[in-house]
Structures are given as C-alpha cells and as structure tokens.
PDB file of N, CA and C in Angstrom:
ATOM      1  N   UNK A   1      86.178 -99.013  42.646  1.00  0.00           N
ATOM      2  CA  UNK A   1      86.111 -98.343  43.929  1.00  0.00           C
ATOM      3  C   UNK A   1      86.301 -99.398  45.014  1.00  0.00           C
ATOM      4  N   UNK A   2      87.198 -99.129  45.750  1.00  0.00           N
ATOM      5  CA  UNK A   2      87.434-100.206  46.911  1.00  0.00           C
ATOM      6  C   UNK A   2      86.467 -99.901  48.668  1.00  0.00           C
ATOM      7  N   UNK A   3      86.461-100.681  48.985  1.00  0.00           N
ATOM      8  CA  UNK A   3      85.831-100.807  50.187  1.00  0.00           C
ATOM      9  C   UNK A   3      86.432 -99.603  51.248  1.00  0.00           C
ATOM     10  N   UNK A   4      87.706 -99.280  51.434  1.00  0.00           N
ATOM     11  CA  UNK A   4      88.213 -98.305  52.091  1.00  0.00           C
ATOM     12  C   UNK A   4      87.341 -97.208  51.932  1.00  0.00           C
ATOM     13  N   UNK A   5      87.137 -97.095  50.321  1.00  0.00           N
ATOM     14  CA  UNK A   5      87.110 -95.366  49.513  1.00  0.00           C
ATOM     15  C   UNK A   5      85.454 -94.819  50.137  1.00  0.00           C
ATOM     16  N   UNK A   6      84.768 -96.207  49.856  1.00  0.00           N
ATOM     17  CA  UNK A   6      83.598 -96.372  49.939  1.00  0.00           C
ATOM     18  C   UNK A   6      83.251 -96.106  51.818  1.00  0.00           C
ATOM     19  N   UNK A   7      84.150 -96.821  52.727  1.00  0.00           N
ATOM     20  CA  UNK A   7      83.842 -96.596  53.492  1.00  0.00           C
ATOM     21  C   UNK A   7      82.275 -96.680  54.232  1.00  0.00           C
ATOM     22  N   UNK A   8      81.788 -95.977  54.701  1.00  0.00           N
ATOM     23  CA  UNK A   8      80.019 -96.269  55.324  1.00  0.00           C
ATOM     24  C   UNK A   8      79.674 -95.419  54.957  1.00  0.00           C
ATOM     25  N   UNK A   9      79.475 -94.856  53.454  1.00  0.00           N
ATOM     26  CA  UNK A   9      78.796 -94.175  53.017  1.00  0.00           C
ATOM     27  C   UNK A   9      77.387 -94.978  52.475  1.00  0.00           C
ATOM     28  N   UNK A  10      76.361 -94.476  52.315  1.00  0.00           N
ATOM     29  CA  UNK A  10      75.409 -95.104  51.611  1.00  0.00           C
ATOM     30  C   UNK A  10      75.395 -95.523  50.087  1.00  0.00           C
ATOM     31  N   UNK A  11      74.928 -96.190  49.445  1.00  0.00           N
ATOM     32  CA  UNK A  11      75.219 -96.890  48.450  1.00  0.00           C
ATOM     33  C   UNK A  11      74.640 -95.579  47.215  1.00  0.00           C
ATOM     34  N   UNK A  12      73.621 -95.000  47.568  1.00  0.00           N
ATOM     35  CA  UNK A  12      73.447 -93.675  46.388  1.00  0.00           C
ATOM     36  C   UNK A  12      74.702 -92.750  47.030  1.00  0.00           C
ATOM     37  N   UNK A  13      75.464 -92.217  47.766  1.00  0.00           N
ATOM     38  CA  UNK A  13      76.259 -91.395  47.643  1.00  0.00           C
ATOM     39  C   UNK A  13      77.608 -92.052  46.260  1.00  0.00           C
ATOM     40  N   UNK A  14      77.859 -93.297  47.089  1.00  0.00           N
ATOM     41  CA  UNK A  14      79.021 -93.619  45.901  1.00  0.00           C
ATOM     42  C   UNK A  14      79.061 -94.329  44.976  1.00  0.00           C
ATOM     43  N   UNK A  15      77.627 -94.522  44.902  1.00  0.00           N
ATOM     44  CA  UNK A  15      77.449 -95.156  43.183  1.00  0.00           C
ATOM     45  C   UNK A  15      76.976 -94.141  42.108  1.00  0.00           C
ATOM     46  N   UNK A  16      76.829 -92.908  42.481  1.00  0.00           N
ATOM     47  CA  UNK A  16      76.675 -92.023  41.659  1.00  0.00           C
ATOM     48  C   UNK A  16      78.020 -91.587  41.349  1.00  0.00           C
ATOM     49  N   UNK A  17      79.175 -91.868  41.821  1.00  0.00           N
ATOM     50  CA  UNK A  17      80.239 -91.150  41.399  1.00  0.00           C
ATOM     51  C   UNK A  17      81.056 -92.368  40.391  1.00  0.00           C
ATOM     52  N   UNK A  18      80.613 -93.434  40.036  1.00  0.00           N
ATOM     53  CA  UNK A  18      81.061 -94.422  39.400  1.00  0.00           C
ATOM     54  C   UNK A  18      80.632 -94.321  37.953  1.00  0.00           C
ATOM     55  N   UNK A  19      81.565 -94.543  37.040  1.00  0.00           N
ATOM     56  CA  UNK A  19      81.182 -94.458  35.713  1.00  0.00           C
ATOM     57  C   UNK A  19      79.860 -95.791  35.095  1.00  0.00           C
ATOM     58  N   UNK A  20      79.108 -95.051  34.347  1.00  0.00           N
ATOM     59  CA  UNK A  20      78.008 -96.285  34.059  1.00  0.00           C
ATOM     60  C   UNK A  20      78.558 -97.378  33.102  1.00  0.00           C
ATOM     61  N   UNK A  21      79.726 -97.121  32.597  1.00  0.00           N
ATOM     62  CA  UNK A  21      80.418 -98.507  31.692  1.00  0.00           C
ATOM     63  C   UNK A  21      81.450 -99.339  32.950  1.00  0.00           C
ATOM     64  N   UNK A  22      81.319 -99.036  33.902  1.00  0.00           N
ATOM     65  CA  UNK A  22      81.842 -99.684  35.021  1.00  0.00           C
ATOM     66  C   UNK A  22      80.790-100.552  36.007  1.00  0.00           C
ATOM     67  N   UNK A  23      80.059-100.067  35.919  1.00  0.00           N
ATOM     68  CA  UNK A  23      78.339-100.616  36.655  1.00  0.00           C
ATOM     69  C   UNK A  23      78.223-101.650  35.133  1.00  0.00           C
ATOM     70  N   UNK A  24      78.064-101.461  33.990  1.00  0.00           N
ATOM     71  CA  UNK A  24      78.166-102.085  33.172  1.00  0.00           C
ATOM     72  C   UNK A  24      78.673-103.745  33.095  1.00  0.00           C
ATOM     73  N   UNK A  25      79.662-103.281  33.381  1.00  0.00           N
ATOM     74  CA  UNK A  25      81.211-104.489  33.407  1.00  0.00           C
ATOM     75  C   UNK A  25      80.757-105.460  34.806  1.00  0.00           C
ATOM     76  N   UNK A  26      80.361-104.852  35.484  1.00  0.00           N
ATOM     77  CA  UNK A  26      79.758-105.723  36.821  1.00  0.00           C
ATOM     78  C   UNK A  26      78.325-106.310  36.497  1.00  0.00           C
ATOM     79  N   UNK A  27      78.221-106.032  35.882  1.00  0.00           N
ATOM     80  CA  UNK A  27      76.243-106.277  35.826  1.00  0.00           C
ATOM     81  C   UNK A  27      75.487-105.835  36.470  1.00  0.00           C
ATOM     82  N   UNK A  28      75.700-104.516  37.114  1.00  0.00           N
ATOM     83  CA  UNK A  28      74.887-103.862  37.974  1.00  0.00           C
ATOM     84  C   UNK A  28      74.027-102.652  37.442  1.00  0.00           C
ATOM     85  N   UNK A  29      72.621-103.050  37.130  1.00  0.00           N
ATOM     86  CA  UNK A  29      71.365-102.506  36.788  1.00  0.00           C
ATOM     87  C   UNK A  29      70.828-100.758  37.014  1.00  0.00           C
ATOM     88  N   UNK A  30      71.126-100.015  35.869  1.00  0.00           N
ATOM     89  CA  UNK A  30      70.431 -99.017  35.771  1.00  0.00           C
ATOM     90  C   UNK A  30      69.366 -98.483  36.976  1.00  0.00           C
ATOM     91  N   UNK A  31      69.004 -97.661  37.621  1.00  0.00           N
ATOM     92  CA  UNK A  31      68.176 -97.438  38.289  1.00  0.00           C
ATOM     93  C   UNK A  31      67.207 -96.074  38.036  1.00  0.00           C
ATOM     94  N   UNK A  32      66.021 -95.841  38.346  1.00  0.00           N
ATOM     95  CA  UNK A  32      65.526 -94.492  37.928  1.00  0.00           C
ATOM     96  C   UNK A  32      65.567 -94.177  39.600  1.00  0.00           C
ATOM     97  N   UNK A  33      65.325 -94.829  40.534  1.00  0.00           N
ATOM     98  CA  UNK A  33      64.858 -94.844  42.107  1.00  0.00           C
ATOM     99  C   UNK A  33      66.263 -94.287  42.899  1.00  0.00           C
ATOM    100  N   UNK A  34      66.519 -93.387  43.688  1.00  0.00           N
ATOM    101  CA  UNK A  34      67.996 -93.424  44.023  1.00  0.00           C
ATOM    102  C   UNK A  34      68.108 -95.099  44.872  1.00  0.00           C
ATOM    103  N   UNK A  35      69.281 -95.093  44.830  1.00  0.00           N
ATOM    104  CA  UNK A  35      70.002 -96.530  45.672  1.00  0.00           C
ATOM    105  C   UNK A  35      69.582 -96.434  47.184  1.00  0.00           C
ATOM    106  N   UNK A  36      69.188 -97.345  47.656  1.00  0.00           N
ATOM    107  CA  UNK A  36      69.043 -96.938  49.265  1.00  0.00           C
ATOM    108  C   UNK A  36      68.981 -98.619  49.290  1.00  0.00           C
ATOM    109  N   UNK A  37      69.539 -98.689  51.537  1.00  0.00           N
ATOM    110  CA  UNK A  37      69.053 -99.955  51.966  1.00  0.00           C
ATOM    111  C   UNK A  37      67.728-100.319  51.800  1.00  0.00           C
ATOM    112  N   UNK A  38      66.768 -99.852  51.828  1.00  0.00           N
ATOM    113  CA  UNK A  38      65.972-100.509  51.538  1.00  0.00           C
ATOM    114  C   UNK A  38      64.967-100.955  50.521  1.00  0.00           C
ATOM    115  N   UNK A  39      65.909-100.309  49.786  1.00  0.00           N
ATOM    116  CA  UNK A  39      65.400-100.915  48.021  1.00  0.00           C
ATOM    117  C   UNK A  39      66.354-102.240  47.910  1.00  0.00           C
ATOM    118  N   UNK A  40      66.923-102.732  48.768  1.00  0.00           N
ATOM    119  CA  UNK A  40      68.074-103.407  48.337  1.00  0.00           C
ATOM    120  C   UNK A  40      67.465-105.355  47.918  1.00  0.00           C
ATOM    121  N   UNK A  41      66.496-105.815  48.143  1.00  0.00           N
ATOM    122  CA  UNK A  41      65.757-106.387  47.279  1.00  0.00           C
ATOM    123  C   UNK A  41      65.182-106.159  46.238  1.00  0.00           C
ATOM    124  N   UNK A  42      65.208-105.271  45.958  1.00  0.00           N
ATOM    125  CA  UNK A  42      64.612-104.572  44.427  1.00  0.00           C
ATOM    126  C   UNK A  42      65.715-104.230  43.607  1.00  0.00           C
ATOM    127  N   UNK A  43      66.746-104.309  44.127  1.00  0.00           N
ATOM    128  CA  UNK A  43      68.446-103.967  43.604  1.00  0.00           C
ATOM    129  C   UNK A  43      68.802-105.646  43.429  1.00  0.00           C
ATOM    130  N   UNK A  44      68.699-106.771  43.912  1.00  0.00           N
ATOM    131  CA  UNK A  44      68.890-107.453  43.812  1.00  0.00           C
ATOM    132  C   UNK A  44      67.910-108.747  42.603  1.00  0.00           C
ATOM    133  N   UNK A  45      66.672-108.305  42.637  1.00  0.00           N
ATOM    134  CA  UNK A  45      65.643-108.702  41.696  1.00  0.00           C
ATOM    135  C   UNK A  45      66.340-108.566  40.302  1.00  0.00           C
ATOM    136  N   UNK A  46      66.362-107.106  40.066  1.00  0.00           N
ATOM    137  CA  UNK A  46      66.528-106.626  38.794  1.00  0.00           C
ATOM    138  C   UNK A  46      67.940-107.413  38.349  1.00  0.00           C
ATOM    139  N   UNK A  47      69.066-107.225  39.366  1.00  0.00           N
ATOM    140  CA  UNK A  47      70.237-108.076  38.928  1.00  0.00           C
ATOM    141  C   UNK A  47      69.811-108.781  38.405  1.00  0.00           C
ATOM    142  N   UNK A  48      69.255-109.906  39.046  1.00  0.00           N
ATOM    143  CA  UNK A  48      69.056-111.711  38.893  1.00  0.00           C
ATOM    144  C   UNK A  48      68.887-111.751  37.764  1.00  0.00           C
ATOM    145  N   UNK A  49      67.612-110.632  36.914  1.00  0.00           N
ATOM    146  CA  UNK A  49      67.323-110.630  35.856  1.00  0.00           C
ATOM    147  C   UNK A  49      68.079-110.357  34.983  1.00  0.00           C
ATOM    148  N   UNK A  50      69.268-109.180  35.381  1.00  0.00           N
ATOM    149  CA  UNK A  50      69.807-108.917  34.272  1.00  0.00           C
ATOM    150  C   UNK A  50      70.758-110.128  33.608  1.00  0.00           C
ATOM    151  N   UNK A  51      71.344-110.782  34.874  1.00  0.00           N
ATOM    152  CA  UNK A  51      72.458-111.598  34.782  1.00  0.00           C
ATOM    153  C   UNK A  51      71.682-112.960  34.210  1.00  0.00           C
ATOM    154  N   UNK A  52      70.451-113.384  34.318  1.00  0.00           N
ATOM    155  CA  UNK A  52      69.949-114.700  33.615  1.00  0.00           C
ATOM    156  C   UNK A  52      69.608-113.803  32.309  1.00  0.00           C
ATOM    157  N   UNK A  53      69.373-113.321  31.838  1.00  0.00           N
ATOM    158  CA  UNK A  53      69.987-111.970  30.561  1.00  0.00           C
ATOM    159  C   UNK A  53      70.651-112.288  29.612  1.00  0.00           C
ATOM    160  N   UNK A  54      71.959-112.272  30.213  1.00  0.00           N
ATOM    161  CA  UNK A  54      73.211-111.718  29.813  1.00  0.00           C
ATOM    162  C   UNK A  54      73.664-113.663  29.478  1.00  0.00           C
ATOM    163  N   UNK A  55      73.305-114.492  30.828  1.00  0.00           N
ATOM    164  CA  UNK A  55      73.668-115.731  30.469  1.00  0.00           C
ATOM    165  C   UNK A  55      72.782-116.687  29.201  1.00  0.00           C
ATOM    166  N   UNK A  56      71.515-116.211  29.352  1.00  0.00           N
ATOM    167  CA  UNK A  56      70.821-116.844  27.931  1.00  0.00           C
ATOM    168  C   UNK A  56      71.442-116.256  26.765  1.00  0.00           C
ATOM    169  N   UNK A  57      71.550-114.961  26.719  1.00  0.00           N
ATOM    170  CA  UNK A  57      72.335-114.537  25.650  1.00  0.00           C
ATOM    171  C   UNK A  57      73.749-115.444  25.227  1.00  0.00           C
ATOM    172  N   UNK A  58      74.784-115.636  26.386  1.00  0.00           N
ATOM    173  CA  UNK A  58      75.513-116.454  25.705  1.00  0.00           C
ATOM    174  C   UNK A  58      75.335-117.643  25.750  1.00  0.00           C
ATOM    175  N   UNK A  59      74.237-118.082  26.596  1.00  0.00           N
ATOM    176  CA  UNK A  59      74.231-119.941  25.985  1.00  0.00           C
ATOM    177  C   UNK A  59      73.525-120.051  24.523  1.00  0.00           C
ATOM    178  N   UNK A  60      73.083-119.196  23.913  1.00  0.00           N
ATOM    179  CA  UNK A  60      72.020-118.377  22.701  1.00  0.00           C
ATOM    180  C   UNK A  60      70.516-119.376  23.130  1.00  0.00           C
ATOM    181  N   UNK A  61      70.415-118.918  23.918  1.00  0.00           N
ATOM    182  CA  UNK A  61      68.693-119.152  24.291  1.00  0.00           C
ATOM    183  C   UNK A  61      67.992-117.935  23.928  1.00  0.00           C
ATOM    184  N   UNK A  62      66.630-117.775  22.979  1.00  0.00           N
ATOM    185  CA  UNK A  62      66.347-116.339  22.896  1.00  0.00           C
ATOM    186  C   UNK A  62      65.612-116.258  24.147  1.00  0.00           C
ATOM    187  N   UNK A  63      65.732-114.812  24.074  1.00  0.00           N
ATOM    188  CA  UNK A  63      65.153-113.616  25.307  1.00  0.00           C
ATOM    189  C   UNK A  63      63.929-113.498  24.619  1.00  0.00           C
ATOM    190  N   UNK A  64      63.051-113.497  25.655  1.00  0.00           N
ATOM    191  CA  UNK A  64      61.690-112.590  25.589  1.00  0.00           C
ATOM    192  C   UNK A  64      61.581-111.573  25.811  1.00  0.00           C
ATOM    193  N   UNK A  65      60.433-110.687  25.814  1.00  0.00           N
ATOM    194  CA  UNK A  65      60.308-109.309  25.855  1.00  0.00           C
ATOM    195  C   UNK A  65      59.983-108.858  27.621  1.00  0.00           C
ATOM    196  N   UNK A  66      59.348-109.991  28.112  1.00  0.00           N
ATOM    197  CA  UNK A  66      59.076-110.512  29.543  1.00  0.00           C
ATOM    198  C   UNK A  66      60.196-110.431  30.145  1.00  0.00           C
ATOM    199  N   UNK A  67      61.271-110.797  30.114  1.00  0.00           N
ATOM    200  CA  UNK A  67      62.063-111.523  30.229  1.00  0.00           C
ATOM    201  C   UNK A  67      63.332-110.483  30.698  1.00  0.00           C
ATOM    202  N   UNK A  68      63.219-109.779  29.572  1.00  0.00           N
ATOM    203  CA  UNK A  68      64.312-108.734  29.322  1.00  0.00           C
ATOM    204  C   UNK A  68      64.422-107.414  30.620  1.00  0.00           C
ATOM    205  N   UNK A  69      65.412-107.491  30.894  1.00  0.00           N
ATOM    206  CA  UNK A  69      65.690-106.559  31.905  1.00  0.00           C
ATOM    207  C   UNK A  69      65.402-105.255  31.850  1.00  0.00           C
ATOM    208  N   UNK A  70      64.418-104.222  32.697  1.00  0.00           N
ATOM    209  CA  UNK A  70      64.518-103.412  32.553  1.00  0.00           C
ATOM    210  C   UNK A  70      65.159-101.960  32.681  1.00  0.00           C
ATOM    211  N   UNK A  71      65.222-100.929  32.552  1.00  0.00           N
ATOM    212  CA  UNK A  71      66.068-100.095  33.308  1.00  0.00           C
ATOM    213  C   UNK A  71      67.523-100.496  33.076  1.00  0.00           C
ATOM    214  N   UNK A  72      67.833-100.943  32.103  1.00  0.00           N
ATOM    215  CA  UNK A  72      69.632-101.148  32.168  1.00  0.00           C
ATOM    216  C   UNK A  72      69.711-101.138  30.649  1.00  0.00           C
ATOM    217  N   UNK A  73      70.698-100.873  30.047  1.00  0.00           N
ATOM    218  CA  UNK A  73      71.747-100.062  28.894  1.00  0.00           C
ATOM    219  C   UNK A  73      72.348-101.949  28.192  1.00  0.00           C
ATOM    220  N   UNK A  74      72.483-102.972  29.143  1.00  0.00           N
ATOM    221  CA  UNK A  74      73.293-103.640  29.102  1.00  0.00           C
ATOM    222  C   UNK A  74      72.424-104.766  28.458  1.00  0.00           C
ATOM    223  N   UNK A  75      72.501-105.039  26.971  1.00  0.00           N
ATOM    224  CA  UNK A  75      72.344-106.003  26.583  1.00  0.00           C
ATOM    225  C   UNK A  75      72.728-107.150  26.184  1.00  0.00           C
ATOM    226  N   UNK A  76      74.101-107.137  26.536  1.00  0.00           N
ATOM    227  CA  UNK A  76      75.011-107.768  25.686  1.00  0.00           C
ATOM    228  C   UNK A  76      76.307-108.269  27.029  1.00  0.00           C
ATOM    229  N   UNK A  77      77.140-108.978  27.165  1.00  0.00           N
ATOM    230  CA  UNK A  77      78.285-109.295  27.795  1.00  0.00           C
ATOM    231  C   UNK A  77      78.923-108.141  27.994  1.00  0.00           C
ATOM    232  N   UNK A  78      80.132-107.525  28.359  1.00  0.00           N
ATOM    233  CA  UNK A  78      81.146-106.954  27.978  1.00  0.00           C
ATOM    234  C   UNK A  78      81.994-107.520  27.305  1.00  0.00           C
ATOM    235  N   UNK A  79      83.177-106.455  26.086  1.00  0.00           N
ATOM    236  CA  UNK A  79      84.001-107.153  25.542  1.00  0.00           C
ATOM    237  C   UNK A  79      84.722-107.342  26.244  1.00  0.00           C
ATOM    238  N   UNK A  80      85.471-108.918  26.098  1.00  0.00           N
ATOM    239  CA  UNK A  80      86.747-109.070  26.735  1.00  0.00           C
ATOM    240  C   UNK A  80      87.929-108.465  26.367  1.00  0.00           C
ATOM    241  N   UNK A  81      88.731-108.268  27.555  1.00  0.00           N
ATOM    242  CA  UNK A  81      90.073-107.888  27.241  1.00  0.00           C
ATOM    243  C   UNK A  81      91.072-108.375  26.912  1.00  0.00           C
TER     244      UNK A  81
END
C-alpha cells in the first residue's frame, strides 16, 4: 500500500484492509487493540520485540519464553524470494 492510497487516513482504517502475510513480510505485530495514534508506542515496543525475535533467531541465539513476542503469528523470517 503506498502513501498516496493511504493518504490521512488513520492507521486502523488501512491496516485492516492489508493482508496479514504482508504485515508479516514487514515485521509488523499482530494486534488485539485497534491501531490508533496513540497506541503508537505500544505499536512500536512490540515491534522492537518482534524484530530482536526474528534477529536472534537468525544469528541462532535461543529465545526465551520472556522474550518471545507476543500477539504475532511470526516466528520465523520470511522465505526469501
């Protein structure tokens, strides 16, 4: 979705219309909360986590249970193309 499409809509209007293996591919975190500005530190937390995640996974550092991101599908990299 490009910036045009998106326009000044709020971030729950057009991230609900995005496929979740596309939120996937970005590293962008599952939510139960709708998206809003001002969750947007709490949108950014959970990233951090997912993405130091995703990078211990491939440096093979194990994950803890602590550790492990919650609220997201994404355990693993995406495959490359």
């Amino acid at each position: 979705m490009t910036n045009k499409m998106i326009s000044s809509e709020p971030p729950a209007a057009y991230m609900a219309g995005i496929a979740p293996e596309r939120l996937d591919e970005q590293w962008i975190p599952e939510v139960s909360e709708p998206r809003s500005l001002d969750r947007f530190p709490d949108f950014l937390a959970a990233r951090r986590r997912l993405l130091a995640h995703v990078l211990n996974r491939i440096l093979g550092f194990r994950s803890t249970p602590d550790r492990t991101p919650t609220g997201t599908s994404m355990s693993h990299p995406p495959a490359r193309r």
